[in-house]
N, C-alpha and C. Protein backbone atom coordinates (compact mmCIF):
# COMPACT_ATOMS: atom_id res chain seq x y z
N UNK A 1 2.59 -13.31 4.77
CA UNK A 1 1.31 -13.54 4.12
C UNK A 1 0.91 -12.26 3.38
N UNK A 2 0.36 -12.61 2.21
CA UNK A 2 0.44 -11.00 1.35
C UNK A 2 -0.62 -11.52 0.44
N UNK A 3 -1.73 -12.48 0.82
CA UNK A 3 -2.96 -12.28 -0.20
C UNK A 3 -4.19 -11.32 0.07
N UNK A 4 -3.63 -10.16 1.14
CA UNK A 4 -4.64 -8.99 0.98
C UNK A 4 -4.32 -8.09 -0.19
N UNK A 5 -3.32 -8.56 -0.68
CA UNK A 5 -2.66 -7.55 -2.20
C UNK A 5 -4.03 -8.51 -3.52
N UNK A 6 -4.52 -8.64 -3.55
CA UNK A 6 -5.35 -8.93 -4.35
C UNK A 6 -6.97 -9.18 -3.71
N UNK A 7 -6.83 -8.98 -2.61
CA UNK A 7 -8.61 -9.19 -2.11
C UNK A 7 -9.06 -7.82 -1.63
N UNK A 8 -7.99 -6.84 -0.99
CA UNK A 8 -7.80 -5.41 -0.21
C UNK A 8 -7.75 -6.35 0.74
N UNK A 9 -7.45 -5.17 1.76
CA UNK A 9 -7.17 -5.80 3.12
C UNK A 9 -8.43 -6.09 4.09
N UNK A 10 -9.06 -5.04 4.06
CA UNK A 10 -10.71 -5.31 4.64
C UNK A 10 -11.16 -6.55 4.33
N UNK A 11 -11.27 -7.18 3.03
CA UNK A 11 -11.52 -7.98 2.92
C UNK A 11 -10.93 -9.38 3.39
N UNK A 12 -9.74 -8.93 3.13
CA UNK A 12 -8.81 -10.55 3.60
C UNK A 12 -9.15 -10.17 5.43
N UNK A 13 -9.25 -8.79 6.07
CA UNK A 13 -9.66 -9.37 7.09
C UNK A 13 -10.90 -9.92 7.80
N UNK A 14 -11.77 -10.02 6.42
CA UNK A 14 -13.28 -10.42 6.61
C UNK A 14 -14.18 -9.40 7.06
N UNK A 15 -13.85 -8.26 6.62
CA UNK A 15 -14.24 -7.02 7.53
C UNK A 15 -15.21 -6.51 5.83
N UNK A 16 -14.71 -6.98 4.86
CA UNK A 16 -15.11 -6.29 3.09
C UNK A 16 -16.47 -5.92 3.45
N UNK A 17 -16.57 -4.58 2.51
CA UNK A 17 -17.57 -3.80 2.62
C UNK A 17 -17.51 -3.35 1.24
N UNK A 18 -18.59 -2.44 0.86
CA UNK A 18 -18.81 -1.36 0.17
C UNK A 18 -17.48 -0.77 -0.84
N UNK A 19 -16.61 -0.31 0.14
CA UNK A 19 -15.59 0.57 -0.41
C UNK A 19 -13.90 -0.15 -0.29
N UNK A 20 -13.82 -1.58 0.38
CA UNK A 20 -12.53 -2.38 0.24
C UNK A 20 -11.74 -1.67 -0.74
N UNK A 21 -12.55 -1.65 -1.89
CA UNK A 21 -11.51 -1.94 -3.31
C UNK A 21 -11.17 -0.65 -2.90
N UNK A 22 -10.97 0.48 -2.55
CA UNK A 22 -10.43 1.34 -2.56
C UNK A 22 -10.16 1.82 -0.88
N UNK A 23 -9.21 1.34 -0.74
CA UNK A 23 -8.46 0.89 0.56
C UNK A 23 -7.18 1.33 0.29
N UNK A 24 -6.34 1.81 1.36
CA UNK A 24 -4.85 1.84 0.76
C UNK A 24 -4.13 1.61 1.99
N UNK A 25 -3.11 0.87 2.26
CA UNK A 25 -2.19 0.00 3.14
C UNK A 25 -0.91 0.65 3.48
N UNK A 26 -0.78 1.31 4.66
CA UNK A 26 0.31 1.86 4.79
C UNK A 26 1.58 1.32 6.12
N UNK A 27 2.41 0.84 5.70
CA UNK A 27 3.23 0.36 6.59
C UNK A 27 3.97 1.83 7.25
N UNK A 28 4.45 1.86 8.49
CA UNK A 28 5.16 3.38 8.79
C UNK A 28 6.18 2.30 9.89
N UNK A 29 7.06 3.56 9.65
CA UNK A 29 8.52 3.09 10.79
C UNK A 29 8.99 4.81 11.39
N UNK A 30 9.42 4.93 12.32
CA UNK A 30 9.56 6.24 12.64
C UNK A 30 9.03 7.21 13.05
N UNK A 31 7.71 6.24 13.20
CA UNK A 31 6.56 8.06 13.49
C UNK A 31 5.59 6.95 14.11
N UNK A 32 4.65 8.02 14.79
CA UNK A 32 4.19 6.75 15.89
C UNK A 32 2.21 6.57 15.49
N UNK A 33 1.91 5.81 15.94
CA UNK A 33 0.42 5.22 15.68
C UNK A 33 -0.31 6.45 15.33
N UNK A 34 -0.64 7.59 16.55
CA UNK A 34 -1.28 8.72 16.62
C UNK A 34 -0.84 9.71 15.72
N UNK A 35 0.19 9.96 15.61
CA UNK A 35 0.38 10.79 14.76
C UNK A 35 0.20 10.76 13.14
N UNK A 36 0.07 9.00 12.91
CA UNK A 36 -0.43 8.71 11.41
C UNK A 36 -1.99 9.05 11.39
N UNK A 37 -2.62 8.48 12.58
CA UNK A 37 -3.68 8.54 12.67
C UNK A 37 -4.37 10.03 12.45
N UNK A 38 -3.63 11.03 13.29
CA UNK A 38 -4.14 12.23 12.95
C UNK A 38 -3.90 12.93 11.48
N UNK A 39 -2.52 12.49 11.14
CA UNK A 39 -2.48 13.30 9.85
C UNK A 39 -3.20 12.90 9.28
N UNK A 40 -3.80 11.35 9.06
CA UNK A 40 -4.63 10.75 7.88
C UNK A 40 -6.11 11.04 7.89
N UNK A 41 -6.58 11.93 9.48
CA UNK A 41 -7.53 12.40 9.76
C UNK A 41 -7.59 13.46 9.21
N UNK A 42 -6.63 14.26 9.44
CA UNK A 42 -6.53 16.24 9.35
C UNK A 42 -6.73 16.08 7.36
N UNK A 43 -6.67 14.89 6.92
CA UNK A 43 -6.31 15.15 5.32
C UNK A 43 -7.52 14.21 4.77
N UNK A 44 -8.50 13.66 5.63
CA UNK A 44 -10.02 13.56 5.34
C UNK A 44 -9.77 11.91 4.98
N UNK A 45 -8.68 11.22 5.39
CA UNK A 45 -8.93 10.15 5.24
C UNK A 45 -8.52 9.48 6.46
N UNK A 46 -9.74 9.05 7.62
CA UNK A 46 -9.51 8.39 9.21
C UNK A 46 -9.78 7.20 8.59
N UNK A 47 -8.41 6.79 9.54
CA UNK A 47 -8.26 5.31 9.23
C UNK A 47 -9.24 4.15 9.84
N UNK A 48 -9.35 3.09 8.93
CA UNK A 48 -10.19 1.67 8.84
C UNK A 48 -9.94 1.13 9.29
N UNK A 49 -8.69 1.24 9.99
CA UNK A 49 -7.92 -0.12 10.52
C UNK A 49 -6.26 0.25 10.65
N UNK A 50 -5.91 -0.49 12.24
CA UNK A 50 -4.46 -0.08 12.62
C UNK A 50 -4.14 -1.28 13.23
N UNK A 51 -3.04 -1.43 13.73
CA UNK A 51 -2.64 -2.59 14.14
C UNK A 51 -2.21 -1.70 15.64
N UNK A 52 -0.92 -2.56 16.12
CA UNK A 52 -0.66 -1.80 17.48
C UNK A 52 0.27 -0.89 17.37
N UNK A 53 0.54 0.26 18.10
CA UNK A 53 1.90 1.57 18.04
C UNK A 53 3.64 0.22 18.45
N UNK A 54 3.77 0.82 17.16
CA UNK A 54 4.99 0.26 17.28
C UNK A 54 6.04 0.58 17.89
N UNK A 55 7.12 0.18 18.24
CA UNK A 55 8.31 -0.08 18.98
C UNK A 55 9.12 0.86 18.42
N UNK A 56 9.71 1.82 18.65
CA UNK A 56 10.98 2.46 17.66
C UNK A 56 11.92 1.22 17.13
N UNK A 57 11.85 1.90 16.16
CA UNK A 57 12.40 1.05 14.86
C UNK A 57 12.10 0.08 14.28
N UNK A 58 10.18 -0.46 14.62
CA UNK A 58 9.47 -1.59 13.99
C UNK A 58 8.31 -1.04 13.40
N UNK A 59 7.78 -1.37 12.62
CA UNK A 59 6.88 -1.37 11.41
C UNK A 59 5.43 -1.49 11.77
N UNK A 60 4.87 -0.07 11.59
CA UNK A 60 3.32 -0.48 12.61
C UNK A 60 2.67 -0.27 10.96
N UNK A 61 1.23 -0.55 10.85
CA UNK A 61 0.26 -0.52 9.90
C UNK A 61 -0.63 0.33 10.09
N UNK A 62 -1.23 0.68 8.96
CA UNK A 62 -2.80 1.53 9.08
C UNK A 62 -3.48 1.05 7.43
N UNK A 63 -4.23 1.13 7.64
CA UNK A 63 -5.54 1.19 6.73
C UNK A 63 -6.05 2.30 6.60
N UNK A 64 -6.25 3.16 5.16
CA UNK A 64 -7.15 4.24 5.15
C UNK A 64 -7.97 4.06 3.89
N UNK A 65 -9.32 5.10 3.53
CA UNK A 65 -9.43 4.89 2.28
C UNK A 65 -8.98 5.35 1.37
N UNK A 66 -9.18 5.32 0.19
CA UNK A 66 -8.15 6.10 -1.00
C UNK A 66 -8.82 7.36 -1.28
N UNK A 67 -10.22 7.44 -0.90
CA UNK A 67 -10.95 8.87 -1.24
C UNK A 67 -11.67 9.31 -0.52
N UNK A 68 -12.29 10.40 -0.72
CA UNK A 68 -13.05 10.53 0.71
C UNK A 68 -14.37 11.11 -0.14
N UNK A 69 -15.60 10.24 -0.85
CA UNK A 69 -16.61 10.74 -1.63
C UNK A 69 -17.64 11.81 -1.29
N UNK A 70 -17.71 11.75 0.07
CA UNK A 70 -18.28 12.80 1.01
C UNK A 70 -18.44 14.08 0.89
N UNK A 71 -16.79 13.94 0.55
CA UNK A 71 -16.46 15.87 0.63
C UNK A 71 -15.90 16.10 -1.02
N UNK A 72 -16.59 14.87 -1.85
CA UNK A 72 -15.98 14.97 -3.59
C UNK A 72 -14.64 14.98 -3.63
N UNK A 73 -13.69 14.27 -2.88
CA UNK A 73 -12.39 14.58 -2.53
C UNK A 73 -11.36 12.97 -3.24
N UNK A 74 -11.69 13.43 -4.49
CA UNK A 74 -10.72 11.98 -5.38
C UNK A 74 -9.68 12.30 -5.66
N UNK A 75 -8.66 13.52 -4.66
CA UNK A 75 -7.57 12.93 -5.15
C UNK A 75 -6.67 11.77 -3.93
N UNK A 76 -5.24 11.79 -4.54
CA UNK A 76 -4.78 11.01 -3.63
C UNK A 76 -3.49 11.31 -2.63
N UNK A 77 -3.75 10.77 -1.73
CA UNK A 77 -3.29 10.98 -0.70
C UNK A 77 -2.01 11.82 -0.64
N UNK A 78 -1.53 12.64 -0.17
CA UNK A 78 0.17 13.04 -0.60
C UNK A 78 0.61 12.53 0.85
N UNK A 79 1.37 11.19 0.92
CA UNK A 79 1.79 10.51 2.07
C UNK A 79 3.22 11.25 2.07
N UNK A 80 3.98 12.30 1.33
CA UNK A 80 4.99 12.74 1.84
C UNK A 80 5.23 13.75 3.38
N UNK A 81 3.76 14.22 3.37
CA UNK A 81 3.63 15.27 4.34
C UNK A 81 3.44 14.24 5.68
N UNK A 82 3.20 13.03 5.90
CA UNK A 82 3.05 12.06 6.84
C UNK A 82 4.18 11.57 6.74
N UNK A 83 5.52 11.72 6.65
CA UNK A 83 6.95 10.54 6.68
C UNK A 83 7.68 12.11 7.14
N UNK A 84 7.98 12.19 8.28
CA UNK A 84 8.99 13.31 8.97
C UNK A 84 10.32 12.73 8.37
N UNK A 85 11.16 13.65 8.67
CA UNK A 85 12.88 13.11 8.60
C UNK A 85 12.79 12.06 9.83
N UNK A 86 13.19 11.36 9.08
CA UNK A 86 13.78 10.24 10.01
C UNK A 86 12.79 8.77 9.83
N UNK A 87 11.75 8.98 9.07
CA UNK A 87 10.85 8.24 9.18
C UNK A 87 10.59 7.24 7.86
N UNK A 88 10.04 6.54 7.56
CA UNK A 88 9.18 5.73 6.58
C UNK A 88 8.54 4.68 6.50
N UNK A 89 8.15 5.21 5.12
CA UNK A 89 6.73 4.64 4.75
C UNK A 89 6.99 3.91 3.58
N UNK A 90 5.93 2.64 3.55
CA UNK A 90 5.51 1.78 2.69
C UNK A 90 4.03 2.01 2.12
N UNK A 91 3.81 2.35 0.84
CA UNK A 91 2.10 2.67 0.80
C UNK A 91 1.92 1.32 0.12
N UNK A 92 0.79 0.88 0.04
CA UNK A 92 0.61 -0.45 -0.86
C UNK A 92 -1.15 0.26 -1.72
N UNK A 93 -1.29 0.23 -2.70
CA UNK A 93 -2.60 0.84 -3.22
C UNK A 93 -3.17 -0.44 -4.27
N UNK A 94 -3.65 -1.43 -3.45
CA UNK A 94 -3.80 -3.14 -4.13
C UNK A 94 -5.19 -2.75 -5.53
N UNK A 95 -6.09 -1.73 -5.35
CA UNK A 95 -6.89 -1.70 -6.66
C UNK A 95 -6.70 0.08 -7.14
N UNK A 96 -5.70 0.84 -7.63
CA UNK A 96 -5.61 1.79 -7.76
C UNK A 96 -7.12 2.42 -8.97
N UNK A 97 -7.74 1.68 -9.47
CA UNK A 97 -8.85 1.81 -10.73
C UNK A 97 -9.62 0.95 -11.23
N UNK A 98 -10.59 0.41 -10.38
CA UNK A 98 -11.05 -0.94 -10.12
C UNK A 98 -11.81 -0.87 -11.34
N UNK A 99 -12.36 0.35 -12.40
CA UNK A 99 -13.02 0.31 -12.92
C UNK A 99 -12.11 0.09 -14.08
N UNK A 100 -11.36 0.56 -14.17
CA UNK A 100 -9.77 0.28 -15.75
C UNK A 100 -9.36 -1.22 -15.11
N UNK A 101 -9.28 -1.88 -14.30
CA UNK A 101 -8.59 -3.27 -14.03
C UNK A 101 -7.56 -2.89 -13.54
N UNK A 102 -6.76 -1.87 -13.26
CA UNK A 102 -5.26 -1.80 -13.26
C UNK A 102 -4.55 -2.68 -12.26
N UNK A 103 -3.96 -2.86 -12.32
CA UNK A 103 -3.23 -3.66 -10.82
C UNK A 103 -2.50 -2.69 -10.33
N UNK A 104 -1.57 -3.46 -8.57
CA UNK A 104 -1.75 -2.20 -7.83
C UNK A 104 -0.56 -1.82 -7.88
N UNK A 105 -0.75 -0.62 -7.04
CA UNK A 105 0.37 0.09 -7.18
C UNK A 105 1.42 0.40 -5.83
N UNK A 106 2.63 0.34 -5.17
CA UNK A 106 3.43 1.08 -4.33
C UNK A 106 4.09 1.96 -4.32
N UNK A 107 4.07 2.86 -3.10
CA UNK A 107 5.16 3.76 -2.89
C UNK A 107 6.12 3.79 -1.71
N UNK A 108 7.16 3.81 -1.95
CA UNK A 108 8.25 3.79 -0.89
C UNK A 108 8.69 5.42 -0.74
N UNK A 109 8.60 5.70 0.94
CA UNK A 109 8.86 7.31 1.40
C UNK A 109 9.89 6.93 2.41
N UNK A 110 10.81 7.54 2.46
CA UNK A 110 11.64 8.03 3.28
C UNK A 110 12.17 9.23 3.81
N UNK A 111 12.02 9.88 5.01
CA UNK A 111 12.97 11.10 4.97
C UNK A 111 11.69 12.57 4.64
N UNK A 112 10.50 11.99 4.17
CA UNK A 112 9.43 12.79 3.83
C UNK A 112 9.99 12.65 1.88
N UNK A 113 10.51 12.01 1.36
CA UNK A 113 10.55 12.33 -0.22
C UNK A 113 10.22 10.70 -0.98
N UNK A 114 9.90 10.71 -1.63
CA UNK A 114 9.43 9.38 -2.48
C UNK A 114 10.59 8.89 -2.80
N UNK A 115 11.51 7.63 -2.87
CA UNK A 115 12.11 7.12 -3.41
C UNK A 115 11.71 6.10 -4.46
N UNK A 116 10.22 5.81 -4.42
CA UNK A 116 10.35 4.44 -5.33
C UNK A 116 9.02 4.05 -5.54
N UNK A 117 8.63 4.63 -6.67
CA UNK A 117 6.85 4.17 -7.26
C UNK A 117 7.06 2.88 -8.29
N UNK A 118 5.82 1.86 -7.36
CA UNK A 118 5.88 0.92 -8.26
C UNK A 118 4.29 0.31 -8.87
N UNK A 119 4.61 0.46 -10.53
CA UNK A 119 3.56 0.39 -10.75
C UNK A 119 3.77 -1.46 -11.00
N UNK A 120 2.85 -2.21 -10.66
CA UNK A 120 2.75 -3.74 -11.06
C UNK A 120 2.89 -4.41 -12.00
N UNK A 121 2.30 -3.47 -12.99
CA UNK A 121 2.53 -3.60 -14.28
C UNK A 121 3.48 -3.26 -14.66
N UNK A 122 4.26 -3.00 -14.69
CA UNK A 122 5.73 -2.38 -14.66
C UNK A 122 6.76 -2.19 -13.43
N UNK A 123 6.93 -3.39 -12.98
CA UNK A 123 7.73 -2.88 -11.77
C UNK A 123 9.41 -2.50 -11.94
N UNK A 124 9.39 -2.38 -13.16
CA UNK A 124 11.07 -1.86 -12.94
C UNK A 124 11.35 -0.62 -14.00
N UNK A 125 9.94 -0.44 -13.77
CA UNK A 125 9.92 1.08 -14.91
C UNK A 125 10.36 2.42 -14.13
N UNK A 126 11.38 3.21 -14.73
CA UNK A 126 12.28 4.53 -13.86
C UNK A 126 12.04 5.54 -14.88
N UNK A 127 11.79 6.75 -14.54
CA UNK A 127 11.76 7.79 -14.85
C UNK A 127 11.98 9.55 -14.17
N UNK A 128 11.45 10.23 -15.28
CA UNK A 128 12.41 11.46 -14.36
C UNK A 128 11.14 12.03 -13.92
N UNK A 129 10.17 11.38 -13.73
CA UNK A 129 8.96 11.79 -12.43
C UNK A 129 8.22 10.41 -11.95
N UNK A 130 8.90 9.40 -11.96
CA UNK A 130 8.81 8.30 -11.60
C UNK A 130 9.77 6.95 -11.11
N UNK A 131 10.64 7.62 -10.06
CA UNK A 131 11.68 7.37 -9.36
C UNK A 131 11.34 5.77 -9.22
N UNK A 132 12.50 4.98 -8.88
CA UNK A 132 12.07 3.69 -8.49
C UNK A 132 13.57 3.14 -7.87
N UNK A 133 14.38 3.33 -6.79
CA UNK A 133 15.39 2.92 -6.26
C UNK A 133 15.37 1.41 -5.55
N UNK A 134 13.55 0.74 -5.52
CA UNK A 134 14.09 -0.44 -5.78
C UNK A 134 13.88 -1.38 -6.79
N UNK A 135 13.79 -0.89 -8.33
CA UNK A 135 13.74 -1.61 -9.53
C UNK A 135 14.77 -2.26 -9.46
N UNK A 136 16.27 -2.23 -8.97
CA UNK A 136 17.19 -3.20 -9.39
C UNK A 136 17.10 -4.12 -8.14
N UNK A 137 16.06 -4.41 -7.31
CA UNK A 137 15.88 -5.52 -6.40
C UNK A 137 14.58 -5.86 -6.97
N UNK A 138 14.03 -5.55 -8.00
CA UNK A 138 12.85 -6.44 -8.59
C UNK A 138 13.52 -6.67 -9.67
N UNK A 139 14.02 -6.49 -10.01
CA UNK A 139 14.93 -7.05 -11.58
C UNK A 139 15.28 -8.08 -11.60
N UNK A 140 16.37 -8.07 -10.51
CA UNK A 140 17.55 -8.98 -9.73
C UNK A 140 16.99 -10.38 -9.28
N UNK A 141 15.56 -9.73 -8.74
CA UNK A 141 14.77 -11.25 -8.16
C UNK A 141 14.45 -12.06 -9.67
N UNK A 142 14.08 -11.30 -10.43
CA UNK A 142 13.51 -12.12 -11.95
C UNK A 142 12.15 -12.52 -11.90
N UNK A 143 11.46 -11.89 -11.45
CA UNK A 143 10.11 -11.84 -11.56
C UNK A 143 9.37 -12.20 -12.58
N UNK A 144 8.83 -12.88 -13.03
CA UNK A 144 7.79 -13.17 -14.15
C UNK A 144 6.75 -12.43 -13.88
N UNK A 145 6.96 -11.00 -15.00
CA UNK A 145 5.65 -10.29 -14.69
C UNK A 145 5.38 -9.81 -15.77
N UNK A 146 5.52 -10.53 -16.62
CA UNK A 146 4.93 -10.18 -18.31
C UNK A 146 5.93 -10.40 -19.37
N UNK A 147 5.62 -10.01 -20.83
CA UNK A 147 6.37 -10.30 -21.58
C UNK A 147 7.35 -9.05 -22.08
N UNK A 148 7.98 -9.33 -23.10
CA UNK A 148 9.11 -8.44 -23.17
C UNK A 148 8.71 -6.84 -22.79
N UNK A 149 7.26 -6.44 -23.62
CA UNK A 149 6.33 -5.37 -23.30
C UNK A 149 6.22 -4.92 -21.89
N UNK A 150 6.50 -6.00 -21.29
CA UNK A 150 5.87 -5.39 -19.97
C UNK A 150 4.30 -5.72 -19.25
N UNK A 151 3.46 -6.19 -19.88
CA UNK A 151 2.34 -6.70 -19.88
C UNK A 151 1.92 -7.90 -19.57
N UNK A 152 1.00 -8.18 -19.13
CA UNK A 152 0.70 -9.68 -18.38
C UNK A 152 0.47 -10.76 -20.05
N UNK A 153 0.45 -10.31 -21.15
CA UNK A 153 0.12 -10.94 -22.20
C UNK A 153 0.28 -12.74 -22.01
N UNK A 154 0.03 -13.62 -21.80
CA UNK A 154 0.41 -15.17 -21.00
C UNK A 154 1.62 -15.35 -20.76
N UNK A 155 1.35 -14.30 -19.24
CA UNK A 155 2.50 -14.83 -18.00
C UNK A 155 1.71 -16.01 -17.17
N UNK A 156 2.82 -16.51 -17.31
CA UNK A 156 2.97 -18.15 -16.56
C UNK A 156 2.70 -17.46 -15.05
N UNK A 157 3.65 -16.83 -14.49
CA UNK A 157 3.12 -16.64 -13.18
C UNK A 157 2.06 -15.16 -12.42
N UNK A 158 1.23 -15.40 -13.67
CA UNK A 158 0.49 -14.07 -13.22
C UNK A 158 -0.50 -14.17 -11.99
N UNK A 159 -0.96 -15.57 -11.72
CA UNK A 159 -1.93 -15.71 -10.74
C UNK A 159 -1.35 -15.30 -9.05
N UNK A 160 -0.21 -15.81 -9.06
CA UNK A 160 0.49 -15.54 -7.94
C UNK A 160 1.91 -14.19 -7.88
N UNK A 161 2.06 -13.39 -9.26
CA UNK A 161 2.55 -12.63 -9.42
C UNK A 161 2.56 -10.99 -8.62
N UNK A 162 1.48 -10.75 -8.25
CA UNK A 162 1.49 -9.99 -7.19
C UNK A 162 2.12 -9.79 -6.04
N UNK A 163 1.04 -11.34 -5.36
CA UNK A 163 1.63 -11.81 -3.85
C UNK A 163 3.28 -11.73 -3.99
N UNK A 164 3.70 -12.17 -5.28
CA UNK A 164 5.30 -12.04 -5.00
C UNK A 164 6.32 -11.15 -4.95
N UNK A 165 5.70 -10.05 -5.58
CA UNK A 165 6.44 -9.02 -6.18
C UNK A 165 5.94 -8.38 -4.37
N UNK A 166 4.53 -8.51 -4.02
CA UNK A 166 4.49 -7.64 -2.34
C UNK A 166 5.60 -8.33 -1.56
N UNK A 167 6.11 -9.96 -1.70
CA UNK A 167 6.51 -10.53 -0.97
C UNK A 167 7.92 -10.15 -0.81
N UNK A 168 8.73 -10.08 -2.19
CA UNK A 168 10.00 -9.37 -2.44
C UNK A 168 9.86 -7.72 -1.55
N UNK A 169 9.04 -7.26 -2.18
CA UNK A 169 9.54 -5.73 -1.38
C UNK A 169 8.94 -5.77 0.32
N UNK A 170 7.94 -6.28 0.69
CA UNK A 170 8.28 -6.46 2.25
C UNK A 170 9.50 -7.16 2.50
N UNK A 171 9.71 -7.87 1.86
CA UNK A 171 11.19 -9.27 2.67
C UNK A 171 12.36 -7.99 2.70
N UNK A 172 12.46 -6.79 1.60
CA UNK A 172 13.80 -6.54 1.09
C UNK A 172 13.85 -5.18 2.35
N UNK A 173 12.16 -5.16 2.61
CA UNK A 173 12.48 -3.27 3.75
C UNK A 173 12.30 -4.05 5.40
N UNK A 174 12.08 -5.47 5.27
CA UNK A 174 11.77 -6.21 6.62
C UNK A 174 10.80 -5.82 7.24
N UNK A 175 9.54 -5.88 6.39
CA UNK A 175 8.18 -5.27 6.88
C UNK A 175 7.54 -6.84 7.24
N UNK A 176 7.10 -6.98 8.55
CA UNK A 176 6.47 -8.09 8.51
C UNK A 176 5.19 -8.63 8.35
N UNK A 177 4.92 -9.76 8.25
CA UNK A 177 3.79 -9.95 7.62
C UNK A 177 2.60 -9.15 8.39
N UNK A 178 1.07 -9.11 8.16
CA UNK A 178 -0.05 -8.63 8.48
C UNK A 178 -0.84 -9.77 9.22
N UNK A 179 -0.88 -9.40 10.67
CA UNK A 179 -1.62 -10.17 11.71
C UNK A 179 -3.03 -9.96 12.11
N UNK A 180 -3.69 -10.38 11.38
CA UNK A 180 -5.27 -10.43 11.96
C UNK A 180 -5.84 -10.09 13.25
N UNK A 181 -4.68 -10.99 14.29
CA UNK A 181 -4.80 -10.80 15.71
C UNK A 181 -4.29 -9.43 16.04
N UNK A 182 -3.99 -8.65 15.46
CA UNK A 182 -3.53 -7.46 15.78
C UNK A 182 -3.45 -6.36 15.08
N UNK A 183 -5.55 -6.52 14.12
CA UNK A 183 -5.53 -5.47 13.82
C UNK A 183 -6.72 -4.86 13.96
N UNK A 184 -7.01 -3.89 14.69
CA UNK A 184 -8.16 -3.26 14.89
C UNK A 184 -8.99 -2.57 13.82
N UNK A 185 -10.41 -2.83 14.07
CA UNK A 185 -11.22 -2.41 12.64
C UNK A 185 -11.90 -1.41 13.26
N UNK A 186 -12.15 0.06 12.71
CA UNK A 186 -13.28 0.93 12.85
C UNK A 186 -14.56 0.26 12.32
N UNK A 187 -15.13 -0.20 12.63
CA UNK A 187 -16.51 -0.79 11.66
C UNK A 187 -17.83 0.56 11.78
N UNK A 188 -17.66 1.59 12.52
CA UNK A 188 -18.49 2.66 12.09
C UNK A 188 -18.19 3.43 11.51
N UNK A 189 -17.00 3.43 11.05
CA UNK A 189 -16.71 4.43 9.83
C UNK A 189 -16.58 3.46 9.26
N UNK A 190 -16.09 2.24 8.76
CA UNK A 190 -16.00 1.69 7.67
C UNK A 190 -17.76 1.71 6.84
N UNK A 191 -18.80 1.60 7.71
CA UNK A 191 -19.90 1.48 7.76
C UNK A 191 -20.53 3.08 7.18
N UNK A 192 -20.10 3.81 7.36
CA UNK A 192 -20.05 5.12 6.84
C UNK A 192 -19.91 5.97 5.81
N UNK A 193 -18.53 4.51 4.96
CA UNK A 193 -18.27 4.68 3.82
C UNK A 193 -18.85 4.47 2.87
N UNK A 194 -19.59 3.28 3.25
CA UNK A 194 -20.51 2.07 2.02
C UNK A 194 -21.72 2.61 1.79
């Protein structure tokens, strides 16, 4: 299930507030509940929401926000310093510029180094400061995600084009879906934010 990629996740968990739209979704493998929790603390963004400490070698979640307005602190997150050797991460960033429209954006970390930024609007766009090692598994799938440009200009499957493109890259790193029943909400800091 992957229609928190277009509502944020707060919201799809009925939790939406104030600051949803700027939410950011982090799947981790390798490193354990607390220790996401603290780094995402020590770097001014405590998380909104976690699910349970995962199992070595299964896929736990967190919720944080994307900024921290408090301390005037807009930039973004550097999730490399949170992915040790041995570890990774899935970031999901569902409204990266709610005020430009943009659609969202991912990053894939492994090892502590980025392998693979994906912008939505471009998901199979590579460059030499914009790595993407899994553009040839969004290619491959054939995604309808705009026209020759690259742009949503009348794509046929833009309404559900998201959900799919999240659906492809969880299916391809075996991240499983997002369980309601098993995810805990801070509601006084979320409450804090708004």
């Amino acid at each position: 299930m992957t229609h928190w990629i277009k509502s944020g996740v707060m919201s799809w968990l009925g939790e939406g507030g104030g600051g949803d739209e700027e939410t950011v979704l982090v799947y981790f493998k390798g490193v354990g509940l607390s220790a996401m929790s603290e780094g995402l603390t020590v770097r001014h963004r405590p998380p909104f929401a976690h699910g349970n400490d995962p199992a070595p070698g299964d896929w736990g979640v967190i919720v944080h926000p994307m900024y921290n307005p408090s301390r005037d602190d807009f930039d973004e997150t550097d999730h490399r310093s949170l992915c040790p050797r041995g570890a990774e991460l899935m970031v999901f960033v569902p409204n990266p510029c709610v005020g430009k429209a943009h659609g969202p954006k991912a990053f894939h970390y492994k090892d502590g180094r980025i392998s693979s930024c994906i912008d939505y609007e471009g998901p199979a766009t590579v460059g030499e400061y914009w790595p993407n090692r899994l553009a040839p598994v969004i290619t491959g799938a054939a995604l309808a995600y705009g026209n020759e440009n690259g742009n949503y200009d009348n794509c046929a499957n833009y309404d559900n084009y998201e959900e799919q493109l999240t659906q492809l890259l969880c299916d391809h790193l075996g991240i499983p879906a997002l369980d309601r029943g098993n995810i805990t909400v801070d509601r006084e800091l979320m409450a804090a934010y708004e």
